[in-house]
Protein backbone atom coordinates (compact mmCIF):
# COMPACT_ATOMS: atom_id res chain seq x y z
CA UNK A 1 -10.10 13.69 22.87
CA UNK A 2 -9.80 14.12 19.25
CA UNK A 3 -5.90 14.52 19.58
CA UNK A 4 -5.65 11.30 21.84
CA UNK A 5 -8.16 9.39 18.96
CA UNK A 6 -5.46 10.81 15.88
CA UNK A 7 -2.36 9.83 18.34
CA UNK A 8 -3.37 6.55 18.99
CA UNK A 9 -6.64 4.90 17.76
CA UNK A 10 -5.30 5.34 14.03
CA UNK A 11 -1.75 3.77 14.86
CA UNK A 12 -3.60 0.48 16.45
CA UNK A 13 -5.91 0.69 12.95
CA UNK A 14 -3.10 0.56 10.86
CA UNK A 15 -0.84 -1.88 12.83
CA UNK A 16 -3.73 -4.38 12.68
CA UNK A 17 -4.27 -4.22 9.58
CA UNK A 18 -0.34 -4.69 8.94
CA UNK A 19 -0.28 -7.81 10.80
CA UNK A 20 -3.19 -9.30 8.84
CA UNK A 21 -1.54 -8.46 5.55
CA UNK A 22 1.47 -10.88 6.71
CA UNK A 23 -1.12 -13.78 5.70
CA UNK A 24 -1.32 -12.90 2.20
CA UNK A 25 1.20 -13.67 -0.51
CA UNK A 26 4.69 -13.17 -0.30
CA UNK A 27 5.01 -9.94 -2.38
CA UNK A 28 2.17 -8.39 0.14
CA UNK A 29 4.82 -6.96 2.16
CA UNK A 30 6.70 -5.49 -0.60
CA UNK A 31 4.25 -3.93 -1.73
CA UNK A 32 2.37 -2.99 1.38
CA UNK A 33 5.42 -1.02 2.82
CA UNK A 34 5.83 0.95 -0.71
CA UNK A 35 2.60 1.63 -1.80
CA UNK A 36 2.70 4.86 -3.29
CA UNK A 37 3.46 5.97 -6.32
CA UNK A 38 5.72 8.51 -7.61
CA UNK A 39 5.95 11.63 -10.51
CA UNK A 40 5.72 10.04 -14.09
CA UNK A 41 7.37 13.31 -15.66
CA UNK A 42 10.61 14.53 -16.00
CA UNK A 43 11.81 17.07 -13.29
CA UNK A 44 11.29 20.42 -14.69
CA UNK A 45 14.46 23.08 -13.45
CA UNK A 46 13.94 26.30 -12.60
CA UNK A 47 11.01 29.02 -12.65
CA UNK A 48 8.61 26.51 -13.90
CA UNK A 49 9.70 24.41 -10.98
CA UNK A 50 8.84 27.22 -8.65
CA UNK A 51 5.51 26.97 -10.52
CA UNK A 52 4.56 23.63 -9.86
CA UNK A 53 6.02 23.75 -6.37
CA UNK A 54 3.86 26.91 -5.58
CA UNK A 55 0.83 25.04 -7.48
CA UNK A 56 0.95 21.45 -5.94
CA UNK A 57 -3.42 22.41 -5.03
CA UNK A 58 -3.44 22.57 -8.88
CA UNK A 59 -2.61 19.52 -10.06
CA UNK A 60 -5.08 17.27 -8.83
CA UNK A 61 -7.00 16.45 -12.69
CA UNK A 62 -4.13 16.49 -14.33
CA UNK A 63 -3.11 12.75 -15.93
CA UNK A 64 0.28 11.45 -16.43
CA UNK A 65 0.41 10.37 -20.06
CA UNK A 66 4.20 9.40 -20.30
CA UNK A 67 2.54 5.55 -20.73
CA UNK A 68 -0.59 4.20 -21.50
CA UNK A 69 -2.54 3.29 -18.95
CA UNK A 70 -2.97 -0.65 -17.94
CA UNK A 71 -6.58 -1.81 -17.95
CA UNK A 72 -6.84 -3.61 -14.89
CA UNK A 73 -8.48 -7.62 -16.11
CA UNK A 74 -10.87 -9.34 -13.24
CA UNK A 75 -8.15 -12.24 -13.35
CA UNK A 76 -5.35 -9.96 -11.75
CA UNK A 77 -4.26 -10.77 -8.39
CA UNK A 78 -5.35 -8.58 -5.77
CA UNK A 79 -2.64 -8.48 -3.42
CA UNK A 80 -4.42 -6.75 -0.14
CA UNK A 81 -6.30 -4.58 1.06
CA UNK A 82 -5.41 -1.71 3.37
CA UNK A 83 -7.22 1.00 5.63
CA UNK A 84 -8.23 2.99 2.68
CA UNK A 85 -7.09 1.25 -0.59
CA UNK A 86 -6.86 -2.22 -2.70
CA UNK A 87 -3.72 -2.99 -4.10
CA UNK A 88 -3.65 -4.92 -7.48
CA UNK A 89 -0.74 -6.49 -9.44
CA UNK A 90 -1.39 -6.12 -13.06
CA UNK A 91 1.29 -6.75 -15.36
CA UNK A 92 4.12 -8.43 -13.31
CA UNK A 93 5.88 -4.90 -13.63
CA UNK A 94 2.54 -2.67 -11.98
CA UNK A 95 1.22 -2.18 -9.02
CA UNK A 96 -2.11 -0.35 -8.92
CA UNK A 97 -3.75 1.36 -5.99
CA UNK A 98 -7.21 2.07 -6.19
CA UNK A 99 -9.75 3.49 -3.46
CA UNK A 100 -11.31 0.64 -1.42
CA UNK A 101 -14.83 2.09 -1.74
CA UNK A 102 -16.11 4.98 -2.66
CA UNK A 103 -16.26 6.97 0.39
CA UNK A 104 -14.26 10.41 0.35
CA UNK A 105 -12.12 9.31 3.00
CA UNK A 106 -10.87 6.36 0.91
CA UNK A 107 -10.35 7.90 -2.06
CA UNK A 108 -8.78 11.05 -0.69
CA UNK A 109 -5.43 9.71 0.06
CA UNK A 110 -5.18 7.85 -3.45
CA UNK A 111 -5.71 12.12 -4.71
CA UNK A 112 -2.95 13.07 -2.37
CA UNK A 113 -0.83 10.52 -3.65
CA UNK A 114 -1.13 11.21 -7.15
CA UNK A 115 -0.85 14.93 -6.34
CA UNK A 116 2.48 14.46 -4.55
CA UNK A 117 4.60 12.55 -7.32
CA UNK A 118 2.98 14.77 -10.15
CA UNK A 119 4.29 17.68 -7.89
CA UNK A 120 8.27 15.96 -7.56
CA UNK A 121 8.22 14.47 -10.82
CA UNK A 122 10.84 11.72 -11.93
CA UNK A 123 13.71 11.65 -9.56
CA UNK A 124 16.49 8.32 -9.23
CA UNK A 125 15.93 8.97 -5.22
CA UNK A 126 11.96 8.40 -5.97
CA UNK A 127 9.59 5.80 -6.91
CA UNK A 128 8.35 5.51 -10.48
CA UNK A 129 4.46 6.55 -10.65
CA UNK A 130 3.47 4.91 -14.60
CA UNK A 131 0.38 6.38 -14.74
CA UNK A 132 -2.43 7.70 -12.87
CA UNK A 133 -6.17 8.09 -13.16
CA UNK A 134 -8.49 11.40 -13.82
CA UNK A 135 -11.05 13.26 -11.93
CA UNK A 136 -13.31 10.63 -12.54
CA UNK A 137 -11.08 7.38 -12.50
CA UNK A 138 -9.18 7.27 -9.03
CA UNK A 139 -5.84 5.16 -9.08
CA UNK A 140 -2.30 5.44 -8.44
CA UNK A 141 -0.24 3.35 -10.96
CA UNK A 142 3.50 2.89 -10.03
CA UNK A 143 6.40 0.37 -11.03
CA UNK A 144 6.70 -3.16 -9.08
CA UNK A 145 10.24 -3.16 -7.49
CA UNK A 146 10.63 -7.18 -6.93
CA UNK A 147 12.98 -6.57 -4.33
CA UNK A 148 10.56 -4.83 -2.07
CA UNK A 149 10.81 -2.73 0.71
CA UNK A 150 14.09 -1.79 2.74
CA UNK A 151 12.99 -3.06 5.82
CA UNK A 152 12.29 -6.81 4.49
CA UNK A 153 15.12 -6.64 2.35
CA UNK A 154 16.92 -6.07 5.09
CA UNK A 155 15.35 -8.72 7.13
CA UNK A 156 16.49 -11.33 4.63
CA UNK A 157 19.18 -10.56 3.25
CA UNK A 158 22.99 -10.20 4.46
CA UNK A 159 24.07 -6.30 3.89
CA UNK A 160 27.51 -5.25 3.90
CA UNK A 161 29.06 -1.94 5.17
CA UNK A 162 29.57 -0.82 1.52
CA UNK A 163 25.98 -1.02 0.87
CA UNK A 164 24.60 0.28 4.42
CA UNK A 165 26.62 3.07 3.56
CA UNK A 166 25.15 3.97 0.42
CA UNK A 167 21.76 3.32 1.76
CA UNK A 168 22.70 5.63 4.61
CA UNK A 169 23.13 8.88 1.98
CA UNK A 170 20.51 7.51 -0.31
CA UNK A 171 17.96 8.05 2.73
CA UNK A 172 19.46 11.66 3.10
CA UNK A 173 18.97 12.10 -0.07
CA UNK A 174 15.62 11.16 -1.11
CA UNK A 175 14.20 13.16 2.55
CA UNK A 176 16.20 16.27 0.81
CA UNK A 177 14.20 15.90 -2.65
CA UNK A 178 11.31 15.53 -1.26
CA UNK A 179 11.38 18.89 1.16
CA UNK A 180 12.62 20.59 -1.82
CA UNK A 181 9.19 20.68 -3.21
CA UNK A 182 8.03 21.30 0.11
CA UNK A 183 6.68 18.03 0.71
CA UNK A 184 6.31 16.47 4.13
CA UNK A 185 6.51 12.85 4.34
CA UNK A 186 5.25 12.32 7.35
CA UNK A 187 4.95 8.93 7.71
CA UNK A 188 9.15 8.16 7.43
CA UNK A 189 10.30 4.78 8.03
CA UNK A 190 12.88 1.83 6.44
CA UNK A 191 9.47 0.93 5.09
CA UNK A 192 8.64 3.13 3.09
CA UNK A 193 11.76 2.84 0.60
CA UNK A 194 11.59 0.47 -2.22
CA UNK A 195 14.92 -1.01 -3.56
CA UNK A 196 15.44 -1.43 -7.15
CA UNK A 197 17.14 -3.49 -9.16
CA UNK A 198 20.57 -1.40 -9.13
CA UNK A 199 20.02 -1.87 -5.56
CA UNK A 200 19.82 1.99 -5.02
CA UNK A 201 16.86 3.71 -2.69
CA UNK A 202 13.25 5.45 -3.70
CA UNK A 203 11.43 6.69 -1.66
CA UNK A 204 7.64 6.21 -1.30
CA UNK A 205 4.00 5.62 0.39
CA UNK A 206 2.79 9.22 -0.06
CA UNK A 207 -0.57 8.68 0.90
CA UNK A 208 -0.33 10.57 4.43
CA UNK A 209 1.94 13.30 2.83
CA UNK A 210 1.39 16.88 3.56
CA UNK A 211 2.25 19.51 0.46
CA UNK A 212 1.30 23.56 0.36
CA UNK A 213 -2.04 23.57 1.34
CA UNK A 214 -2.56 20.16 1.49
CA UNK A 215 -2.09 19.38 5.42
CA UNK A 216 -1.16 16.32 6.35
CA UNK A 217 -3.59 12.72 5.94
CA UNK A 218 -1.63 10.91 8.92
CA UNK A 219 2.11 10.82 11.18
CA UNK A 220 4.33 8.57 12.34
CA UNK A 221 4.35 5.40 14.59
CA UNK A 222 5.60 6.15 17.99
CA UNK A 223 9.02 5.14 17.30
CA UNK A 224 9.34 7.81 14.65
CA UNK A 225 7.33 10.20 15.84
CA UNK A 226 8.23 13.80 17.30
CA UNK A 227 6.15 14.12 20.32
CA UNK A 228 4.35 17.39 19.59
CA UNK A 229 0.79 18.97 19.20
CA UNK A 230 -0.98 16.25 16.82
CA UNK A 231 -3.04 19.32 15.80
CA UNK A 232 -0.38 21.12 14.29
CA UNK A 233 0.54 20.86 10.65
CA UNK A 234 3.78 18.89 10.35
CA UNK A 235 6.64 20.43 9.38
CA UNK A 236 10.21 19.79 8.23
CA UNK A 237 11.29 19.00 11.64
CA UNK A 238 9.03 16.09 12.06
CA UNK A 239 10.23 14.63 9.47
CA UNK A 240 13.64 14.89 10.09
CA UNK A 241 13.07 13.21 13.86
CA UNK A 242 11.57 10.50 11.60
CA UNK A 243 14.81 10.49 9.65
CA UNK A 244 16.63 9.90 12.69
CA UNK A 245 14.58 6.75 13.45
CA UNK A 246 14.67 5.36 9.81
CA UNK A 247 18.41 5.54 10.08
CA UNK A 248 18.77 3.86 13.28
CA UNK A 249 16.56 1.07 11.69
CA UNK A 250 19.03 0.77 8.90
CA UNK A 251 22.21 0.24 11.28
CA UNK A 252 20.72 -1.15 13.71
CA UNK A 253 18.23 -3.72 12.71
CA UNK A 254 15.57 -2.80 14.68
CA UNK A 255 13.04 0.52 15.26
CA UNK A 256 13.73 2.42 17.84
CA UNK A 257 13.19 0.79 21.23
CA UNK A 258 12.41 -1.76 19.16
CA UNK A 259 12.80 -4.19 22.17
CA UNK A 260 9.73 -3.00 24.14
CA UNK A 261 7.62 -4.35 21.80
CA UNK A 262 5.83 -7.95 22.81
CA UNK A 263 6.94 -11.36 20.74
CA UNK A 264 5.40 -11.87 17.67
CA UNK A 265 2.10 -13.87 16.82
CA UNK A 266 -0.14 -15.03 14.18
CA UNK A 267 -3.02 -15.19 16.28
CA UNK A 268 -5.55 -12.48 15.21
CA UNK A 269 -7.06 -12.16 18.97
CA UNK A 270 -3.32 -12.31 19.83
CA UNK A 271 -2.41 -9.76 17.34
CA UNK A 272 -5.55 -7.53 18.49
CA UNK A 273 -4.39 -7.72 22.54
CA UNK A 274 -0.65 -6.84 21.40
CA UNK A 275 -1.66 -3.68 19.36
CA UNK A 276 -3.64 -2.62 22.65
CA UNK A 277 -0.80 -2.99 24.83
CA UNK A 278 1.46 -1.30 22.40
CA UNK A 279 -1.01 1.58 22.18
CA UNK A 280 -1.61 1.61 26.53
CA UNK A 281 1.84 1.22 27.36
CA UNK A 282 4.76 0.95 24.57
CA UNK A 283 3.93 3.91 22.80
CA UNK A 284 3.37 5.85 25.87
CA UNK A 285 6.36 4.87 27.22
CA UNK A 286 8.39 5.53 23.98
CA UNK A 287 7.25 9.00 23.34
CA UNK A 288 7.96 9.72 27.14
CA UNK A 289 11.42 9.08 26.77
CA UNK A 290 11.62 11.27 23.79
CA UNK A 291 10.26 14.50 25.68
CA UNK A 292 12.61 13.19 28.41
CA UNK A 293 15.39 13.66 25.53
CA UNK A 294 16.19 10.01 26.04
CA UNK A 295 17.09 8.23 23.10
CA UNK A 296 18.43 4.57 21.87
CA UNK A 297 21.95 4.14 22.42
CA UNK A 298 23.56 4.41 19.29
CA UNK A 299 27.24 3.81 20.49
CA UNK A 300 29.62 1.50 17.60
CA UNK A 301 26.79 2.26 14.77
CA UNK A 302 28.08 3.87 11.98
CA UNK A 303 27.00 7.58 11.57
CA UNK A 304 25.11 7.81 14.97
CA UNK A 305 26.34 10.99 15.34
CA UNK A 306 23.81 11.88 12.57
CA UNK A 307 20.78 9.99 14.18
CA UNK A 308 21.19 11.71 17.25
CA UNK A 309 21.64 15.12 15.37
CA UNK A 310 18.18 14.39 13.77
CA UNK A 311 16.83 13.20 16.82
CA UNK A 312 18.02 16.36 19.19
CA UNK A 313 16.84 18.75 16.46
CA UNK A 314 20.70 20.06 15.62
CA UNK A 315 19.37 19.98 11.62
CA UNK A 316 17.43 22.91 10.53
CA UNK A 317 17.01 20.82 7.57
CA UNK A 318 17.57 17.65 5.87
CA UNK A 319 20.19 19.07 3.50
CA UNK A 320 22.05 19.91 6.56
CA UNK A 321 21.79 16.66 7.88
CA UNK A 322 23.08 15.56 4.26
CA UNK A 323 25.75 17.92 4.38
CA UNK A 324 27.37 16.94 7.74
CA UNK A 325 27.28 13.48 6.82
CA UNK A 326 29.31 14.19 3.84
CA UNK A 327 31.61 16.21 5.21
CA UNK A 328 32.45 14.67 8.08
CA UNK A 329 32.46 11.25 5.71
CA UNK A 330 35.00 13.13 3.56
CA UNK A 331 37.98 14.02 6.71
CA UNK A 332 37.28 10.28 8.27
């Protein structure tokens, strides 16, 4: 019972509460999809890397000081609120995340976050954490990225080959930095990537993330998801299934059986009945196929041969997935 309530109950939760955001301003989905915030120091090579890598349970009271921090003033818009956290807009350039009350369940994923980007630190693949609060002082501070996430981007805008090819490697790349410091997303998606103003990819939304010791808050929507014990720690491998999907979002414009799901509405009671049936039969049916092996057709999308290598598990890792895609780039 407890498995079935963490497959599924959560999922409709934070679906719902997706939809709702929709009403709010126009930068709620932005920031919605790329909530977290990432390291605010510079990458440190080496044995001390090891260190902080072997430490990541350490880190947790530890403040980033590379800025000073942004007093938040009552007249600053709040832009949402989520399952577990408010999400302000400060200073036209800062997003802060702070719990949404005071209960430990609230406030633990806002620690996890901050724990996560201390333990990567500054990367280009990475969002920007600017500060973050202190034992006593619970926020996540990171930079505002006006272009928002990769999937609305996307959405809206017309994106040529040249660009869905950098994008392509960019995903690699950031899932590779990230399992470097043994950090498990574990909530992948087009989503969760923010696009700055070079137009290049960081990754984000750590709140769910797993890191040594640290299992993980939360997993992926069906589409995404591995089908697997929901018990289990995830793992590398779950993530890179999750890779799979996030790709085929990027070439293809849509998640995953993407066409199973019911029209959209702005109804709430609407909204409400179509997260039920997504939970009783969509889901269901999508993670059926996947234990059948069954995936989308990925025939004329670029690189599919790499989505279906994530999907079928061919990658022991996500550097190998980054590696065949570059070398079989390189003799096309």
């Amino acid at each position: 019972m407890r498995n079935l309530l963490h497959r599924f109950i959560w999922p409709w939760i934070w679906q719902f509460s997706s939809k709702i955001s929709a009403f709010v301003a126009w930068v709620v989905r932005p920031i919605h999809s790329v909530l977290s915030p990432v390291g605010g120091r510079e990458t440190i090579q080496g044995d001390e890397e090891q260190q902080r890598h072997a430490n990541c349970s350490s880190i947790a009271d530890t403040v980033i000081t590379e800025r000073a921090v942004i007093e938040r003033q009552s007249d600053q818009p709040l832009l949402m609120i989520g399952i577990f956290a408010k999400v302000y807009l400060l200073d036209g350039k800062t997003v802060r995340k702070v719990p949404r009350s005071e209960n430990e369940e609230d406030i633990h994923p806002i620690i996890r976050e901050a724990m996560i980007y201390d333990t990567i630190g500054v990367h280009p693949r990475i969002a920007e954490c600017t500060s973050r609060g202190s034992d006593r002082v619970k926020f996540v501070d990171i930079k505002f990225y006006r272009h928002g996430d990769l999937a609305s981007y996307c959405q809206k805008n017309s994106i040529t080959s040249e660009l869905q090819s950098k994008w392509f490697q960019q995903i690699l790349e950031a899932v590779v930095v990230i399992h470097s410091f043994g950090v498990i997303h574990s909530d992948l998606a087009l989503r969760q990537f923010f696009v700055d103003d070079n137009l290049d990819l960081r990754l984000g939304d750590f709140n769910s993330s797993q890191c040594a010791g640290h299992p993980a808050l939360g997993y992926e929507k069906a589409s995404h998801c591995l089908p697997r014990d929901y018990e289990l720690p995830n793992t590398e491998s779950t993530d890179i299934f999750a890779l799979g999907s996030t790709l085929y979002e990027l070439v293809a414009g849509k998640a995953p059986y993407g066409e199973l799901n019911v029209a959209e509405s702005a109804d709430p009671e609407s909204i409400k009945a179509q997260i039920q049936r997504q939970h009783e039969v969509i889901d269901f049916e999508i993670e059926e196929r996947y234990k059948r092996q069954q995936f989308p057709d990925v025939t004329g999308y670029q690189r599919g041969d790499v989505i279906l290598g994530c999907w079928r598990g061919q990658f022991a890792t996500a550097a190998d997935a980054l590696d065949f895609y570059l070398r079989s780039r390189n003799t096309m």
